[in-house]
PDB file of N, CA and C in Angstrom:
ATOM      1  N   UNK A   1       0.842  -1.174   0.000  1.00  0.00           N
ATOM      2  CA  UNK A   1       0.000   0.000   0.000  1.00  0.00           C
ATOM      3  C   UNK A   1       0.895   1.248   0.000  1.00  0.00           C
ATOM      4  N   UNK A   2       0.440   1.951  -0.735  1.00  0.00           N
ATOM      5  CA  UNK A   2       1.299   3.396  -1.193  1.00  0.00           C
ATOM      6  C   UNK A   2       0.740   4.262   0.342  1.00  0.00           C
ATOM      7  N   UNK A   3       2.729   4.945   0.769  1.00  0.00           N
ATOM      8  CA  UNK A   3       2.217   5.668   2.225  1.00  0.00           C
ATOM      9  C   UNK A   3       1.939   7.066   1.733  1.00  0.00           C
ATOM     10  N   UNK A   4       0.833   7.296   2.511  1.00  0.00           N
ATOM     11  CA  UNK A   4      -0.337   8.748   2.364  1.00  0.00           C
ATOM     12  C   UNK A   4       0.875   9.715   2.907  1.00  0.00           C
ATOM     13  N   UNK A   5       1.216  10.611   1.643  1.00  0.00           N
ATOM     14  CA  UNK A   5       2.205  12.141   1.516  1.00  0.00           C
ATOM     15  C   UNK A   5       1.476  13.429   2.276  1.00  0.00           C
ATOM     16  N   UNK A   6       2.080  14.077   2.929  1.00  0.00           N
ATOM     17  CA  UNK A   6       1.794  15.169   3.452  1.00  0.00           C
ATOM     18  C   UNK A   6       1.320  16.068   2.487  1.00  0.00           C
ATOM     19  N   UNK A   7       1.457  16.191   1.279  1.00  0.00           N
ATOM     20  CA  UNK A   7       0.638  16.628   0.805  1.00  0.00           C
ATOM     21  C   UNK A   7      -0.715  16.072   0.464  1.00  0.00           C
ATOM     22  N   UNK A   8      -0.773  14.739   0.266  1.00  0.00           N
ATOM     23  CA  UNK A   8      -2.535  14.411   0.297  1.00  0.00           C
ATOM     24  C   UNK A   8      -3.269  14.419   1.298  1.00  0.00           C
ATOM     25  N   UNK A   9      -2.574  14.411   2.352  1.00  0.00           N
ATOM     26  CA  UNK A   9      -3.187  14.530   3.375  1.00  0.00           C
ATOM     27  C   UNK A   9      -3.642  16.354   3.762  1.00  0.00           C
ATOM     28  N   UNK A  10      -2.563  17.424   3.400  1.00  0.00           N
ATOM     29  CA  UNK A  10      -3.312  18.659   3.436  1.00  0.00           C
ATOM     30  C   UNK A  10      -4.520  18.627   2.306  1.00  0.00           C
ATOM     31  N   UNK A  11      -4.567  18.243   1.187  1.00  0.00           N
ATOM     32  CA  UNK A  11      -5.074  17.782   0.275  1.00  0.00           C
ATOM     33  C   UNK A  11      -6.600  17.407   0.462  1.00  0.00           C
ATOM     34  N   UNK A  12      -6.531  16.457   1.223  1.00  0.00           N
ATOM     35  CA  UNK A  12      -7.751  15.746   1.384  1.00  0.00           C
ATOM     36  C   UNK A  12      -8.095  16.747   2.665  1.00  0.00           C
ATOM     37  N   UNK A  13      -7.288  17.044   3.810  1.00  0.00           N
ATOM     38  CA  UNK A  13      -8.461  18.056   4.326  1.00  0.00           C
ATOM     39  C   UNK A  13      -8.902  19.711   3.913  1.00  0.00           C
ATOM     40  N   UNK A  14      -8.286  20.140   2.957  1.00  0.00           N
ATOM     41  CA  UNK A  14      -9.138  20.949   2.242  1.00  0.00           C
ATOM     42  C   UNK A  14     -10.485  20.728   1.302  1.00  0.00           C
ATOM     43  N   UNK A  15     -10.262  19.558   0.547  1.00  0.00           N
ATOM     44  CA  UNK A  15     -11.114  19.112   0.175  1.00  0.00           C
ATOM     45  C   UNK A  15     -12.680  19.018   1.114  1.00  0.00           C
ATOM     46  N   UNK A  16     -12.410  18.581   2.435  1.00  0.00           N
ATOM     47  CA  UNK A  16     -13.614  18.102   3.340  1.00  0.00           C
ATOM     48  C   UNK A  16     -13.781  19.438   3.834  1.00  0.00           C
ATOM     49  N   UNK A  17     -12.773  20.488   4.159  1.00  0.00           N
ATOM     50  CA  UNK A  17     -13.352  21.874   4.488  1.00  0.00           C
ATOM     51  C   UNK A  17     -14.053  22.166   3.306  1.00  0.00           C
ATOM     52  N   UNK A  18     -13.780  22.100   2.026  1.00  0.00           N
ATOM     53  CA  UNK A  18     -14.508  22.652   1.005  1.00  0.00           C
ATOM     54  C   UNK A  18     -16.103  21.958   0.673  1.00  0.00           C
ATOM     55  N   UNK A  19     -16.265  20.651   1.194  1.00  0.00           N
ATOM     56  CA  UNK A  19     -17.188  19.808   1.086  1.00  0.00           C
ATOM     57  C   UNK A  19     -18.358  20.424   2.395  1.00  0.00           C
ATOM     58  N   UNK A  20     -17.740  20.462   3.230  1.00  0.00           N
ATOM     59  CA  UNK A  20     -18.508  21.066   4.561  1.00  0.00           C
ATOM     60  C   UNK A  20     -18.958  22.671   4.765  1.00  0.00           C
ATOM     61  N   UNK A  21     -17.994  23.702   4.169  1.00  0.00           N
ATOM     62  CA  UNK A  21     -18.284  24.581   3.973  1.00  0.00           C
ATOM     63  C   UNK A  21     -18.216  25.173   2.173  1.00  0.00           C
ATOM     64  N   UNK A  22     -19.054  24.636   1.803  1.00  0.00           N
ATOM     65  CA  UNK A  22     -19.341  24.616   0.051  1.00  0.00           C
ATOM     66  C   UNK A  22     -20.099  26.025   0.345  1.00  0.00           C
ATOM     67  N   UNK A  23     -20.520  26.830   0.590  1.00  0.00           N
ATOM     68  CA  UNK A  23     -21.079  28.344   0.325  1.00  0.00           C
ATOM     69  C   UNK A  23     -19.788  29.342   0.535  1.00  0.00           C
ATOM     70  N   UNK A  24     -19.338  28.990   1.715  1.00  0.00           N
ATOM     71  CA  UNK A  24     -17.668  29.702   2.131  1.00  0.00           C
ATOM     72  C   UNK A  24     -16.515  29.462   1.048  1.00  0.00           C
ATOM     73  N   UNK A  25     -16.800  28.544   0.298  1.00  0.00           N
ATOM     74  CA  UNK A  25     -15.488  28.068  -0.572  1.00  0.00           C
ATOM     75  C   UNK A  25     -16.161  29.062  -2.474  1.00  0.00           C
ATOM     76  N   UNK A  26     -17.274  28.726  -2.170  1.00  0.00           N
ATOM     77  CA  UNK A  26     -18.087  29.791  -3.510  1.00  0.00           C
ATOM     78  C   UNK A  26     -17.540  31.230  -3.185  1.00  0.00           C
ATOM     79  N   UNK A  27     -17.956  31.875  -1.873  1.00  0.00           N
ATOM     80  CA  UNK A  27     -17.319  33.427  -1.597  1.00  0.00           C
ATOM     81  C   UNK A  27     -15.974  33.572  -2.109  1.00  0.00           C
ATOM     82  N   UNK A  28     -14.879  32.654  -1.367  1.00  0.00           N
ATOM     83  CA  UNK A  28     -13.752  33.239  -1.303  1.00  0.00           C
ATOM     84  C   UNK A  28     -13.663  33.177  -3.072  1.00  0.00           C
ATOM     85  N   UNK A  29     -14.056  32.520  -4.152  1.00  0.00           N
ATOM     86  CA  UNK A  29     -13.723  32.346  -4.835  1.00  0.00           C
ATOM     87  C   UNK A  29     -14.181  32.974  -6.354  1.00  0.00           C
ATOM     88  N   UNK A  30     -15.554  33.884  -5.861  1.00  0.00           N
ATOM     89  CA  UNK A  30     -16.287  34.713  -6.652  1.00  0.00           C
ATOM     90  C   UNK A  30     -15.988  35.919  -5.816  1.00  0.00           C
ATOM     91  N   UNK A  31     -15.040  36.767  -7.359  1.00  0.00           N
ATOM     92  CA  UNK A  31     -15.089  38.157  -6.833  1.00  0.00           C
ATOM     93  C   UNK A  31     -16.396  38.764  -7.444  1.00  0.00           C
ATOM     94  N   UNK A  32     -16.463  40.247  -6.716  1.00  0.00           N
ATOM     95  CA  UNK A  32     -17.282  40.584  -6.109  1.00  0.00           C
ATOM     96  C   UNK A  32     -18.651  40.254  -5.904  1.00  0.00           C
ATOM     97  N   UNK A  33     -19.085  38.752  -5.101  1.00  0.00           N
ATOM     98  CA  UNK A  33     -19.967  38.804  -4.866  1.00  0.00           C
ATOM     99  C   UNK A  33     -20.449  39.580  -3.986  1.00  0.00           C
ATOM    100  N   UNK A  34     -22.008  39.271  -3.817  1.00  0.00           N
ATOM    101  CA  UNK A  34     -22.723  40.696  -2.845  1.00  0.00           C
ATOM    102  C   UNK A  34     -22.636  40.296  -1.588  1.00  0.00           C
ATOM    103  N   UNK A  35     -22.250  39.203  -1.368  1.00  0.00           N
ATOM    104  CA  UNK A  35     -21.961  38.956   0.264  1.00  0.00           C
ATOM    105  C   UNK A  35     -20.673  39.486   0.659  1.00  0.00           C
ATOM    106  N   UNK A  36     -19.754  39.452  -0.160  1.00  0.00           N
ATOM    107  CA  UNK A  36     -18.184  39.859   1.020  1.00  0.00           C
ATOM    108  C   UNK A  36     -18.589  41.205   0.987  1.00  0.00           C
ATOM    109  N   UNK A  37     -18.063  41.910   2.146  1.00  0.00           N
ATOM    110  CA  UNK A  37     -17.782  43.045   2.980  1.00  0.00           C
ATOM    111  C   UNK A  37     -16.445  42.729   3.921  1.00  0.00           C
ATOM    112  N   UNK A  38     -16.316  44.246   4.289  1.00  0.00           N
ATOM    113  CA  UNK A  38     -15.297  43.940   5.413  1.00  0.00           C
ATOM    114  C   UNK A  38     -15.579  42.819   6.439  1.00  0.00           C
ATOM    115  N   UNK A  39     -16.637  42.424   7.315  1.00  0.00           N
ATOM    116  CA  UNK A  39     -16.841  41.691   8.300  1.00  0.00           C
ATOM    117  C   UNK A  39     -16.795  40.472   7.663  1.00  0.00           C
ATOM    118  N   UNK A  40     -17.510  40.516   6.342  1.00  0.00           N
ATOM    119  CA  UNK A  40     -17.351  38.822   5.889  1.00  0.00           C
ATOM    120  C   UNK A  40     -15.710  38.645   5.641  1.00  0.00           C
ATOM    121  N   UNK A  41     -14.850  39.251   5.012  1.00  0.00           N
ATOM    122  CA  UNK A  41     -13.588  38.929   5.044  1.00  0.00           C
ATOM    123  C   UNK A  41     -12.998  38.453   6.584  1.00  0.00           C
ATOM    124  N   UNK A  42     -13.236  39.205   6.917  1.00  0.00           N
ATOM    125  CA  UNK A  42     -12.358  39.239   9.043  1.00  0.00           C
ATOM    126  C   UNK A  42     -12.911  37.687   8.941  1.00  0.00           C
ATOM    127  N   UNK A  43     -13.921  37.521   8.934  1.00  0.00           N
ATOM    128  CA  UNK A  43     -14.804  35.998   9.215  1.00  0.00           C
ATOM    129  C   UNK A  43     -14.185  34.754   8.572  1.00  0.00           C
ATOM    130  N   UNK A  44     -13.830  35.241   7.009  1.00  0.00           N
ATOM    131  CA  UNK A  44     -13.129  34.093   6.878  1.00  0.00           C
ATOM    132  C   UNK A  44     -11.679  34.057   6.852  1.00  0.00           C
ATOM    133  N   UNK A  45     -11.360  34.957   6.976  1.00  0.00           N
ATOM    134  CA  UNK A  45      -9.396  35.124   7.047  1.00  0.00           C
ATOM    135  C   UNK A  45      -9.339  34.163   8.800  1.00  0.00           C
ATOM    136  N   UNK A  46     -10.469  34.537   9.734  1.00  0.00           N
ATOM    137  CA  UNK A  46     -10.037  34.235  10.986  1.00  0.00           C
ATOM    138  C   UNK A  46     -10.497  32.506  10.987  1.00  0.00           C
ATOM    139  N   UNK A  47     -11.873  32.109  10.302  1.00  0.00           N
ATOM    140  CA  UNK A  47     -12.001  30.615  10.126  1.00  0.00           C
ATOM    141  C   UNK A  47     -10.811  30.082   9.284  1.00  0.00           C
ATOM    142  N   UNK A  48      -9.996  30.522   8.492  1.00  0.00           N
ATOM    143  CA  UNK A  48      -9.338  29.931   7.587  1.00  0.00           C
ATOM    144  C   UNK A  48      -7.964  29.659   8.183  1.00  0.00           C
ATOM    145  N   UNK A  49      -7.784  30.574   9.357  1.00  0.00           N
ATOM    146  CA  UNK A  49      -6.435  30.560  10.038  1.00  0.00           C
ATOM    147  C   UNK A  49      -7.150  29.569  11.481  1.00  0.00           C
ATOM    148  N   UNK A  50      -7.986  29.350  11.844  1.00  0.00           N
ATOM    149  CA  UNK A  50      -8.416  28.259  12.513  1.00  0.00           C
ATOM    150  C   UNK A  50      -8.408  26.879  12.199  1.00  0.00           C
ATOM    151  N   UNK A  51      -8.590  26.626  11.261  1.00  0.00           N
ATOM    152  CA  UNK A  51      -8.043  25.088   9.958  1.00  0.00           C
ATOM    153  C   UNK A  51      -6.860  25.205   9.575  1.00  0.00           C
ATOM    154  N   UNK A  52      -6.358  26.300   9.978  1.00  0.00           N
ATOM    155  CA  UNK A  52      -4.706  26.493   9.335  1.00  0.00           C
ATOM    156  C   UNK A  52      -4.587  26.278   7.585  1.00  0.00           C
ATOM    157  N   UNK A  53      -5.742  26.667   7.110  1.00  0.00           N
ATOM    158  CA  UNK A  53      -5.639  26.916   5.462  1.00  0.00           C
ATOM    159  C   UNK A  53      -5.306  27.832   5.182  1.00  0.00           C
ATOM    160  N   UNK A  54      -3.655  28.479   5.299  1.00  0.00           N
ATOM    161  CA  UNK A  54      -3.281  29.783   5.456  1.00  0.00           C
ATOM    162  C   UNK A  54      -3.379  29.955   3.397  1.00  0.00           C
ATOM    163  N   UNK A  55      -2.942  28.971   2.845  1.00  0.00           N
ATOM    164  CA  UNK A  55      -2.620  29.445   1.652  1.00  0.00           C
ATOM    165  C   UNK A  55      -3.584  30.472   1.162  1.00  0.00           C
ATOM    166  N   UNK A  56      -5.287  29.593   1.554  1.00  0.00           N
ATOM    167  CA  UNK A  56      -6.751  29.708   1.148  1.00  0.00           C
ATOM    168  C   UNK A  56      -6.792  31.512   1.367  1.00  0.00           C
ATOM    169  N   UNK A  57      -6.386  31.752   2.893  1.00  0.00           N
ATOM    170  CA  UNK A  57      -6.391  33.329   2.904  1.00  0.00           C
ATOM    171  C   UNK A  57      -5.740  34.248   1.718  1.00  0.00           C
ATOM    172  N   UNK A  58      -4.591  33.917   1.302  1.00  0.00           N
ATOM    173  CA  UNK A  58      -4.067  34.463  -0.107  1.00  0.00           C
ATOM    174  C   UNK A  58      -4.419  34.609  -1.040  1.00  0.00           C
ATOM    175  N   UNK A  59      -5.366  33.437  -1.373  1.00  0.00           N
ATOM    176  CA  UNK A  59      -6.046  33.311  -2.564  1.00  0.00           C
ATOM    177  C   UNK A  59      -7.270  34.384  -2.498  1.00  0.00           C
ATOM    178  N   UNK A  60      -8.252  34.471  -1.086  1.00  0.00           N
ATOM    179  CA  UNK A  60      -9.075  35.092  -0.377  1.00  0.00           C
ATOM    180  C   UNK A  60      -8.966  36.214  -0.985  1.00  0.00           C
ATOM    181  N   UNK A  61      -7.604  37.030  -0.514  1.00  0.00           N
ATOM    182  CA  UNK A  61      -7.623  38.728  -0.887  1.00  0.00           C
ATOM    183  C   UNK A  61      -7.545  38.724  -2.052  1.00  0.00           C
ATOM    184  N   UNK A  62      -6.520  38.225  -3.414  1.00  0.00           N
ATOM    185  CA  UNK A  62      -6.092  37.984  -4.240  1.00  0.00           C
ATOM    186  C   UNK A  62      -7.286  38.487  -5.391  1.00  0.00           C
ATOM    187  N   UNK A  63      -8.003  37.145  -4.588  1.00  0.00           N
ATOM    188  CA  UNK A  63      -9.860  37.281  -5.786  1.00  0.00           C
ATOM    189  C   UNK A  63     -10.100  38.110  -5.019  1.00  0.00           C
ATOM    190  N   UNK A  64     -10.357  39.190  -3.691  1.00  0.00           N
ATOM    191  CA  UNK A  64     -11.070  39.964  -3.836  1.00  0.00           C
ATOM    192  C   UNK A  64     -10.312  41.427  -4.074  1.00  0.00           C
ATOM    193  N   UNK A  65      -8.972  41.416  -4.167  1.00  0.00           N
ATOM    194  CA  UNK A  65      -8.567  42.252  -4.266  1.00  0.00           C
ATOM    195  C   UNK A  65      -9.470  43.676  -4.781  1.00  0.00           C
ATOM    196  N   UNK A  66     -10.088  43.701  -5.465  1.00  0.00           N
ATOM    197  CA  UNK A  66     -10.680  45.123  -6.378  1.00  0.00           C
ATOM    198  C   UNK A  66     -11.688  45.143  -5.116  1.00  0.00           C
ATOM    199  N   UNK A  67     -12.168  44.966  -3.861  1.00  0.00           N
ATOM    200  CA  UNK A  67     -13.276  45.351  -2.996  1.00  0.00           C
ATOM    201  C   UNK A  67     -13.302  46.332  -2.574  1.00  0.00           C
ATOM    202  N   UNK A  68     -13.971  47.142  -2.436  1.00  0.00           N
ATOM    203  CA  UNK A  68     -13.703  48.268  -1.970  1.00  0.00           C
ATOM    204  C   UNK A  68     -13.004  48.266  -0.389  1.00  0.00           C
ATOM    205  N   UNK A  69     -13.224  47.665   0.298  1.00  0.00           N
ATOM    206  CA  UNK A  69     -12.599  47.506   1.538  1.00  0.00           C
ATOM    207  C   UNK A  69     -10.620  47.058   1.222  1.00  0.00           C
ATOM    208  N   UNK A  70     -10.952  46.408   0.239  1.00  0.00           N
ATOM    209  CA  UNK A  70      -9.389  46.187   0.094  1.00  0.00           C
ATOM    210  C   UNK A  70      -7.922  47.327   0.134  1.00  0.00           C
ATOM    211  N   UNK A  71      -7.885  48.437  -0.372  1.00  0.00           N
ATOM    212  CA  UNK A  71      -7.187  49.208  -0.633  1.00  0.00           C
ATOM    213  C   UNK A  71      -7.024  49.459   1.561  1.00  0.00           C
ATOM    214  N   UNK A  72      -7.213  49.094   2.404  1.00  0.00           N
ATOM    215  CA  UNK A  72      -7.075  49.413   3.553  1.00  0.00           C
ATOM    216  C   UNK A  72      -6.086  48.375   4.272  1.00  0.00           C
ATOM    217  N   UNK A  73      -6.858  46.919   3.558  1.00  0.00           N
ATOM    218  CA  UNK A  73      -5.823  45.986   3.868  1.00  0.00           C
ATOM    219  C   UNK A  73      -4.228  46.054   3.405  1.00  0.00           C
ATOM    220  N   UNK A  74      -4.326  46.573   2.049  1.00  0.00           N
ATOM    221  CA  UNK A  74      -3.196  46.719   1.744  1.00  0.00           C
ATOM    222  C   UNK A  74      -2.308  47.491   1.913  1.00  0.00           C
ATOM    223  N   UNK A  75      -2.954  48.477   1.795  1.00  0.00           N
ATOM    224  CA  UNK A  75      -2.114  49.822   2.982  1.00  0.00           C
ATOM    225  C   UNK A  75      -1.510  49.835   4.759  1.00  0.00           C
ATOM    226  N   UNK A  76      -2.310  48.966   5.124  1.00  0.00           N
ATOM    227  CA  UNK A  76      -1.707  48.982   6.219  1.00  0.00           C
ATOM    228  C   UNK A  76      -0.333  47.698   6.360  1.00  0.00           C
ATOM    229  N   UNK A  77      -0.494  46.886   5.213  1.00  0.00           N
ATOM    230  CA  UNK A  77       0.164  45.736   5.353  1.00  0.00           C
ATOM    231  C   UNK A  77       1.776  46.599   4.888  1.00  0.00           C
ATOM    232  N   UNK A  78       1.529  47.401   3.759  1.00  0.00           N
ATOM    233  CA  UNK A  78       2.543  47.724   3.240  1.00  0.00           C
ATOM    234  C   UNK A  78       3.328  48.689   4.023  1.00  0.00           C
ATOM    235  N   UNK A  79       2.580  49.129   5.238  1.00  0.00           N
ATOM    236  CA  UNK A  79       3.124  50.328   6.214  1.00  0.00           C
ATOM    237  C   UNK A  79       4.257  49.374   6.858  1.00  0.00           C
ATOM    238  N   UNK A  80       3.083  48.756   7.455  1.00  0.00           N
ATOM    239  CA  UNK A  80       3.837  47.901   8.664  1.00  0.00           C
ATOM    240  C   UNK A  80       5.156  47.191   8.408  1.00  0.00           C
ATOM    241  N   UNK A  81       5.277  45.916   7.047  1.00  0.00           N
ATOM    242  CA  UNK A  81       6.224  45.587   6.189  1.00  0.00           C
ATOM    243  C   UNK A  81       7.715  46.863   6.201  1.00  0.00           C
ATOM    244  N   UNK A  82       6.848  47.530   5.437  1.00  0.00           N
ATOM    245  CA  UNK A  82       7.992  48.511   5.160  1.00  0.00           C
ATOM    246  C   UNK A  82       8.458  49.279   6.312  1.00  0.00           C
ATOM    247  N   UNK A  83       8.348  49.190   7.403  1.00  0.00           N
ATOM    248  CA  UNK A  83       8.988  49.780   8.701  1.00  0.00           C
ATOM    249  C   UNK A  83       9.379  48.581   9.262  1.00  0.00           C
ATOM    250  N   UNK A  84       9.130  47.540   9.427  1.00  0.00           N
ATOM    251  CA  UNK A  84       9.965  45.935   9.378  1.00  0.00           C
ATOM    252  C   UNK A  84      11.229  46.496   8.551  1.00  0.00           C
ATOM    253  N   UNK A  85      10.772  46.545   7.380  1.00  0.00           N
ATOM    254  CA  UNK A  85      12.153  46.437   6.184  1.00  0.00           C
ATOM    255  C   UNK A  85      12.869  47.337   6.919  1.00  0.00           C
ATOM    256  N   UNK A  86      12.268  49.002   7.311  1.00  0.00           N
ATOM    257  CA  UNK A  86      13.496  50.067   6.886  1.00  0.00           C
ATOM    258  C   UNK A  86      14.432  49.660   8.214  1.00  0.00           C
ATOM    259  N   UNK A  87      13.824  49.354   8.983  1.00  0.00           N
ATOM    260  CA  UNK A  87      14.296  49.136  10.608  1.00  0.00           C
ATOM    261  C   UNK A  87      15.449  48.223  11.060  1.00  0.00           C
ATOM    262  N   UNK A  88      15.725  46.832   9.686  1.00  0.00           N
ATOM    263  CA  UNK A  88      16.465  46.219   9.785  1.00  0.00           C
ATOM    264  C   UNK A  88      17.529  45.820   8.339  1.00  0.00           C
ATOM    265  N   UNK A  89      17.060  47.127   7.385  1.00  0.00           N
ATOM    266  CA  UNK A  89      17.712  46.767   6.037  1.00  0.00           C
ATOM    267  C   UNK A  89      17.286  48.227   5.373  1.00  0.00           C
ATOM    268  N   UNK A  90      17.765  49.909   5.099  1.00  0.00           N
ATOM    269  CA  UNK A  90      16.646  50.362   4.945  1.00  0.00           C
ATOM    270  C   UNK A  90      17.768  50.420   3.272  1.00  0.00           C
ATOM    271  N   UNK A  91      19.347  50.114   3.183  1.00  0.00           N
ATOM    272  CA  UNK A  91      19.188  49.993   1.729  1.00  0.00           C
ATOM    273  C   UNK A  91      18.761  49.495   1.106  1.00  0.00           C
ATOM    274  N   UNK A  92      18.391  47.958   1.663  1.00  0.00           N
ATOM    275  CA  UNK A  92      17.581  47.077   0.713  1.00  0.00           C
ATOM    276  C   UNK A  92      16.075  47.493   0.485  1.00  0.00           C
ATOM    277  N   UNK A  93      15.550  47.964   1.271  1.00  0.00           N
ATOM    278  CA  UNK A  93      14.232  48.199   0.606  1.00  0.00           C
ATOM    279  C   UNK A  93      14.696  49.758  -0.576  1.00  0.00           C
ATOM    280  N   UNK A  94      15.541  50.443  -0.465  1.00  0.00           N
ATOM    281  CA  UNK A  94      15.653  51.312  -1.489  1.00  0.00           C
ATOM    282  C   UNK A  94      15.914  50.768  -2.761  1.00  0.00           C
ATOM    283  N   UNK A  95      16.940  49.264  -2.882  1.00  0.00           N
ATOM    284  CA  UNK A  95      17.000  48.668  -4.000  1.00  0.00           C
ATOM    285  C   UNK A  95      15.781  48.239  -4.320  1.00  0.00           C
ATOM    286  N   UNK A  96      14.796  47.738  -3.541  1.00  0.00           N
ATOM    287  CA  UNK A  96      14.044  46.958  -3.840  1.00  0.00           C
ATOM    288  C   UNK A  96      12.743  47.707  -4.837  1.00  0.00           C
ATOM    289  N   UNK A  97      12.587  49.266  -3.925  1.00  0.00           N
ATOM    290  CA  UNK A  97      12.051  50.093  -4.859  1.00  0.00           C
ATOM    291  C   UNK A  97      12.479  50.358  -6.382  1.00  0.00           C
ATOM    292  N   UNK A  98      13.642  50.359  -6.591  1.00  0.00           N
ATOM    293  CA  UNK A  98      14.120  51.132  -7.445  1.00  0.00           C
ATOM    294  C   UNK A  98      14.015  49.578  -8.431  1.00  0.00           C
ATOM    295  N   UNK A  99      14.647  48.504  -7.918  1.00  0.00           N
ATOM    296  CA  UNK A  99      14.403  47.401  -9.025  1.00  0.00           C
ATOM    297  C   UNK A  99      12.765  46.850  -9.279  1.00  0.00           C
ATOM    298  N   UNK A 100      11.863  47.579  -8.754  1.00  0.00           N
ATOM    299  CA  UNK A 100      10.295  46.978  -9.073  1.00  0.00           C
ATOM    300  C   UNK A 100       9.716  47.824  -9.906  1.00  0.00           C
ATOM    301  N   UNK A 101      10.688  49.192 -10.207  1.00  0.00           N
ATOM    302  CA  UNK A 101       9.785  50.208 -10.740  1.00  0.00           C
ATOM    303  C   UNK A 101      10.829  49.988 -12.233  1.00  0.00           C
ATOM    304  N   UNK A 102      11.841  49.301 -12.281  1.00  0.00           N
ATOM    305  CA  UNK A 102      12.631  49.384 -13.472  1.00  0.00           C
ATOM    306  C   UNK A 102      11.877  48.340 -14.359  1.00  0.00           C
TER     307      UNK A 102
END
């Protein structure tokens, strides 16, 4: 008998989250439907980090990126990040600017 890989095994329990919560797996995956809002996001970023389906959250913002609530998430992510960066590297984030805009 072939031994069950850590990946089929994350595998198969996404699958049964997706089987069990089949309306939650439609949201994250249709942008802009009329259900996400800010609170529905918080709701599933925080169920999704409770199953530890961290990838699923990525994908989450990704498709909803254009929400109107989005431009807040990203702003604050990019604050915070970038005072991480300047605090412990601040030439590298100057390269890093200068090589994303080339």
């Amino acid at each position: 008998m072939k031994k069950e890989s850590r990946r089929t095994r994350e595998t198969v329990k996404f699958l049964k989250w997706t089987r069990k919560f089949s309306g939650w797996w439609t949201l994250i995956c249709t942008p802009g439907d009329e259900h996400m809002d800010r609170e529905m996001m918080k709701l599933l970023i925080q169920k999704l980090a409770d199953k530890q389906l961290y990838e699923l959250i990525f994908v989450l913002c990704m498709v909803h990126r254009n929400a109107e609530f989005m431009p807040d998430l990203s702003q604050y992510f990019m604050r915070e990040l970038l005072l991480k960066s300047w605090e412990t590297d601040p030439e590298g984030v100057i390269r890093s600017m200068i090589t994303c805009l080339t």
